[in-house]
Protein backbone atom coordinates (compact mmCIF):
# COMPACT_ATOMS: atom_id res chain seq x y z
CA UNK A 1 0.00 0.00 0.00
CA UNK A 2 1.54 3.62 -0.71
CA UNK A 3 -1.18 5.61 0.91
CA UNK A 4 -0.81 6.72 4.26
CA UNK A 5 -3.39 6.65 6.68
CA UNK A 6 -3.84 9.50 9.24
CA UNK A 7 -5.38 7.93 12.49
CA UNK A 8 -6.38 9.14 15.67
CA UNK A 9 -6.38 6.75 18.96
CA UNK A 10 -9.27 7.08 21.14
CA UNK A 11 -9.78 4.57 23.84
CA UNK A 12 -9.32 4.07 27.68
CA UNK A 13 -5.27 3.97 28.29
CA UNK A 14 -1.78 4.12 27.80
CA UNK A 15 -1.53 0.56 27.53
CA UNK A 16 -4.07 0.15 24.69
CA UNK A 17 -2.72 3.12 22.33
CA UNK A 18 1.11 1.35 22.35
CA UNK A 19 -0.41 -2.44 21.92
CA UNK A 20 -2.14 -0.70 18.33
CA UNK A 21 0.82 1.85 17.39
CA UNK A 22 3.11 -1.80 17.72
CA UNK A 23 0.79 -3.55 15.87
CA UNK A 24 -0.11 -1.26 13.20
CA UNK A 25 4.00 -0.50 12.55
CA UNK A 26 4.83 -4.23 12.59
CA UNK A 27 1.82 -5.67 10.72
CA UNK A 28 1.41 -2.64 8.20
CA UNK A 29 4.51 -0.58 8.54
CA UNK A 30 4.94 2.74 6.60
CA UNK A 31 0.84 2.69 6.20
CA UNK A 32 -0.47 4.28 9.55
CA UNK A 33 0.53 7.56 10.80
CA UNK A 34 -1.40 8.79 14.12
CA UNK A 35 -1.83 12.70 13.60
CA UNK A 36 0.10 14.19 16.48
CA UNK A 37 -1.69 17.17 16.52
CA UNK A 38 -4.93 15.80 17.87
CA UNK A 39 -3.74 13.09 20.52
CA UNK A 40 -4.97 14.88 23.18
CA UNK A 41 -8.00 15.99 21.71
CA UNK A 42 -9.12 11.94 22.07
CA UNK A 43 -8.98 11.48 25.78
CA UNK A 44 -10.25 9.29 27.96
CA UNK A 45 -8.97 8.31 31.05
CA UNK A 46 -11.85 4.59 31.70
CA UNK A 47 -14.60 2.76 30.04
CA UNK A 48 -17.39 5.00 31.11
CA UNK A 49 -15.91 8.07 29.10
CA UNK A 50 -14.69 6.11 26.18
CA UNK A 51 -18.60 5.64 26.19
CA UNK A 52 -19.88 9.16 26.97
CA UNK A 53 -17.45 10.84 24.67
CA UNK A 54 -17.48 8.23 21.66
CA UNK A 55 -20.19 10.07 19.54
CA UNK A 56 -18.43 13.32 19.51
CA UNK A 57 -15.03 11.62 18.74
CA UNK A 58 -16.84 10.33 15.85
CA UNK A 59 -18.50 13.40 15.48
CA UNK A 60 -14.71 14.94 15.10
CA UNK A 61 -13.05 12.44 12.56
CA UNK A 62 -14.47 14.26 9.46
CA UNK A 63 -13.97 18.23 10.78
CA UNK A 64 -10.47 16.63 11.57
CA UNK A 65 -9.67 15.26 8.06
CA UNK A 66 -8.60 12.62 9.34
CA UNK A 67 -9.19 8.69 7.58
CA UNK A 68 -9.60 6.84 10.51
CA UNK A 69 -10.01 6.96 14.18
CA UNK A 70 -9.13 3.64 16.61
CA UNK A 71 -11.50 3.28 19.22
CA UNK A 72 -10.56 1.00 22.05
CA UNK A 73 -12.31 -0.25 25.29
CA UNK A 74 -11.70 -3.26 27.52
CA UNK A 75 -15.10 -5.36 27.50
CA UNK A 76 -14.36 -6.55 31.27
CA UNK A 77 -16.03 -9.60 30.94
CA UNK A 78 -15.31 -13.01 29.56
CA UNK A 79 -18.74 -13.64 28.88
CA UNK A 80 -19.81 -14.55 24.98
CA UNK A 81 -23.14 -13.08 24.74
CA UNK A 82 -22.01 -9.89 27.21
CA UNK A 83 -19.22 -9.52 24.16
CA UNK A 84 -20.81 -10.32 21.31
CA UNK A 85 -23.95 -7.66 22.79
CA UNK A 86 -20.89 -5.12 23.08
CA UNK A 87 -19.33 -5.42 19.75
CA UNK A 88 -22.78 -5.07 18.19
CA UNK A 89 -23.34 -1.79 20.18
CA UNK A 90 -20.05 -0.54 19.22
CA UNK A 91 -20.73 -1.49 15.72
CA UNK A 92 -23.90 0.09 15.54
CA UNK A 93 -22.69 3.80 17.31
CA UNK A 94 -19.78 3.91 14.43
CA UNK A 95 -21.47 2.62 11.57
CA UNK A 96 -20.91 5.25 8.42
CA UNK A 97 -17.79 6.46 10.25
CA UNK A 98 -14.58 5.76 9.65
CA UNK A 99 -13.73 3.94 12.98
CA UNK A 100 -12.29 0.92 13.74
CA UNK A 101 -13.37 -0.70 17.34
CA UNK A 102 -10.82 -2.76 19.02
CA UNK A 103 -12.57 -4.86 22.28
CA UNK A 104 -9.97 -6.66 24.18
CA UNK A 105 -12.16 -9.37 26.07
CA UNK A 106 -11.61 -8.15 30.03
CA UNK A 107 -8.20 -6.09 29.12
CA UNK A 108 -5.53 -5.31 26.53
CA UNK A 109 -3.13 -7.74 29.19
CA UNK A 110 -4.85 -10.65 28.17
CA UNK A 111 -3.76 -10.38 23.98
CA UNK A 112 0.06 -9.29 25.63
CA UNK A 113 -0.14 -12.62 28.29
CA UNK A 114 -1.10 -14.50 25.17
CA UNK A 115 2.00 -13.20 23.30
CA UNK A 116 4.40 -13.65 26.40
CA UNK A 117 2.84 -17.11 27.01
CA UNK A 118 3.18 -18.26 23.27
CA UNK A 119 6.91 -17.29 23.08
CA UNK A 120 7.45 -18.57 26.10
CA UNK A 121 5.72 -21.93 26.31
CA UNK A 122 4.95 -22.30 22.77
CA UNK A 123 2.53 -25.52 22.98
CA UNK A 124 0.61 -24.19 25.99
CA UNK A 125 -2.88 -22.74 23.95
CA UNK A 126 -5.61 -22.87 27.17
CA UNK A 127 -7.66 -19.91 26.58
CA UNK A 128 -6.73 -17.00 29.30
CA UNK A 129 -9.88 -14.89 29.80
CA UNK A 130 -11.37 -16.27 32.48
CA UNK A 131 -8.22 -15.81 34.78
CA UNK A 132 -8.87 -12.52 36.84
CA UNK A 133 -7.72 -9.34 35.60
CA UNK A 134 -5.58 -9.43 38.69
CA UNK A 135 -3.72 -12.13 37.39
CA UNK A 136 -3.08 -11.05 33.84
CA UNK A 137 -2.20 -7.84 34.81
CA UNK A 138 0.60 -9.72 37.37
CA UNK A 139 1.80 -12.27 34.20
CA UNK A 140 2.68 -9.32 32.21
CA UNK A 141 3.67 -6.65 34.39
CA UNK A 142 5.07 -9.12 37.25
CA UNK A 143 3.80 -6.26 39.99
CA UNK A 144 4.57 -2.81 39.10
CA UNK A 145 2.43 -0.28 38.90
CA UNK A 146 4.72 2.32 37.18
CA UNK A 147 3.05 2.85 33.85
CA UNK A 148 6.38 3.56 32.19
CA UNK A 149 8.07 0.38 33.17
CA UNK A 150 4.40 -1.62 32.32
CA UNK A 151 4.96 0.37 28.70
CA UNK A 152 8.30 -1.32 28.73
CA UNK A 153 7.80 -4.56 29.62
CA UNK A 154 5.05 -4.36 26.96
CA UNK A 155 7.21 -3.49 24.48
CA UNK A 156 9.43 -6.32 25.22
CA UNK A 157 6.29 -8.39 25.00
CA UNK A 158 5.25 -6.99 21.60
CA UNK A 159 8.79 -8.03 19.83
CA UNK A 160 7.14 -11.46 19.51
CA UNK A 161 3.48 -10.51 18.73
CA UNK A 162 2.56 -13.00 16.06
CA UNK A 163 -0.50 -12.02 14.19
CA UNK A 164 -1.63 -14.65 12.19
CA UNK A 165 -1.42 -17.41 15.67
CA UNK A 166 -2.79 -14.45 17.94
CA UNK A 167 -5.97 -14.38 16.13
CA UNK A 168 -6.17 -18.40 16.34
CA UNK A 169 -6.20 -18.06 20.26
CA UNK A 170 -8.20 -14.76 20.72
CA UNK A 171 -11.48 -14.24 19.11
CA UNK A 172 -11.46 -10.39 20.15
CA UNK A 173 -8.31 -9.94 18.56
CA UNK A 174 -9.63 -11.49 15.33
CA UNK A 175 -12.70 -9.57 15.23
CA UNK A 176 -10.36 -6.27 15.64
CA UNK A 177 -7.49 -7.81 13.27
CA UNK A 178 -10.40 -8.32 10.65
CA UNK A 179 -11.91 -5.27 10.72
CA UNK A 180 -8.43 -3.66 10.07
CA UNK A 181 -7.85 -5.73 6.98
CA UNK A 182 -11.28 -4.61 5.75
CA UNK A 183 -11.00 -1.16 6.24
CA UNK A 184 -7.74 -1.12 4.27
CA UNK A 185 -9.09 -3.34 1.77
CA UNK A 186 -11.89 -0.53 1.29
CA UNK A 187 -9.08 2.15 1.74
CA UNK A 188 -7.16 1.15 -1.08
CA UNK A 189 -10.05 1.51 -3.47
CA UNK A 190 -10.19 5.18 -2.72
């Protein structure tokens, strides 16, 4: 692809803007550019305002210019119907916008403790999600609560990320993976 795409990140924390800006440079690299200018402009700081705010973040993509905007919210739940109800919502409030939802089933730790986990013990494929938060949080962070050094340890993480197995072990990945590929399917025919 030799179009760059301008994106904005909108979604709950630190943790979830560096797991896509990683992804999108390793999986796509020299496609996705996140315009600078507005990163503050798309702030949330929890679920609740990712919620309240999400129309007019919408609502700003087009006065922005910009082609697409990453929304991102941890479901908090492990539940099937509670996630399959929440991607439909999500669906629904950015349909005719130029959005792309990404729904990490109870937190962005569980895709990262699926990473860790599969370069370190590569034949181990139980699903994780219905471990506590508590205890993803610990397997990829060990127990610090610095957000810099969690960033870091992340990062480490994220030098193994393996697309194509990650979305054989988590369906919430796939569904965000997928909706990636179709938006820059539809992207390139602009």
């Amino acid at each position: 692809m030799s179009q760059i795409v301008t994106y904005a990140f909108f979604g709950e924390d630190d943790a979830q803007r560096n797991f896509l800006e990683k992804y999108l440079h390793q999986e796509f690299p020299d496609t996705f550019i996140e315009d600078e200018n507005e990163r503050w402009r798309f702030k949330a700081t929890n679920d609740k305002q990712v919620d309240k705010l999400l129309p007019e973040a919408l609502r700003q993509i087009r006065l922005l210019e910009l082609d697409v905007l990453f929304i991102s919210r941890d479901i908090d739940t492990d539940q099937t119907p509670k996630i399959l109800e929440k991607q439909a919502d999500f669906s629904k409030t950015c349909q005719g916008h130029p959005a792309i939802v990404m729904l990490p089933v109870q937190c962005i730790e569980y895709w990262l403790w699926y990473i860790k986990r599969h370069h370190e013990e590569p034949g181990k494929n139980t699903p994780l999600e219905s471990q506590t938060r508590a205890t993803a949080k610990r397997a990829v962070y060990d127990n610090t609560k610095v957000v810099a050094k969690q960033i870091a340890l992340a990062n480490d993480i994220l030098l193994h990320l393996d697309v194509n197995w990650l979305t054989t072990r988590s369906p919430s990945f796939n569904h965000f993976h997928k909706q990636v590929q179709a938006f820059l399917s539809e992207y390139a025919k602009t």
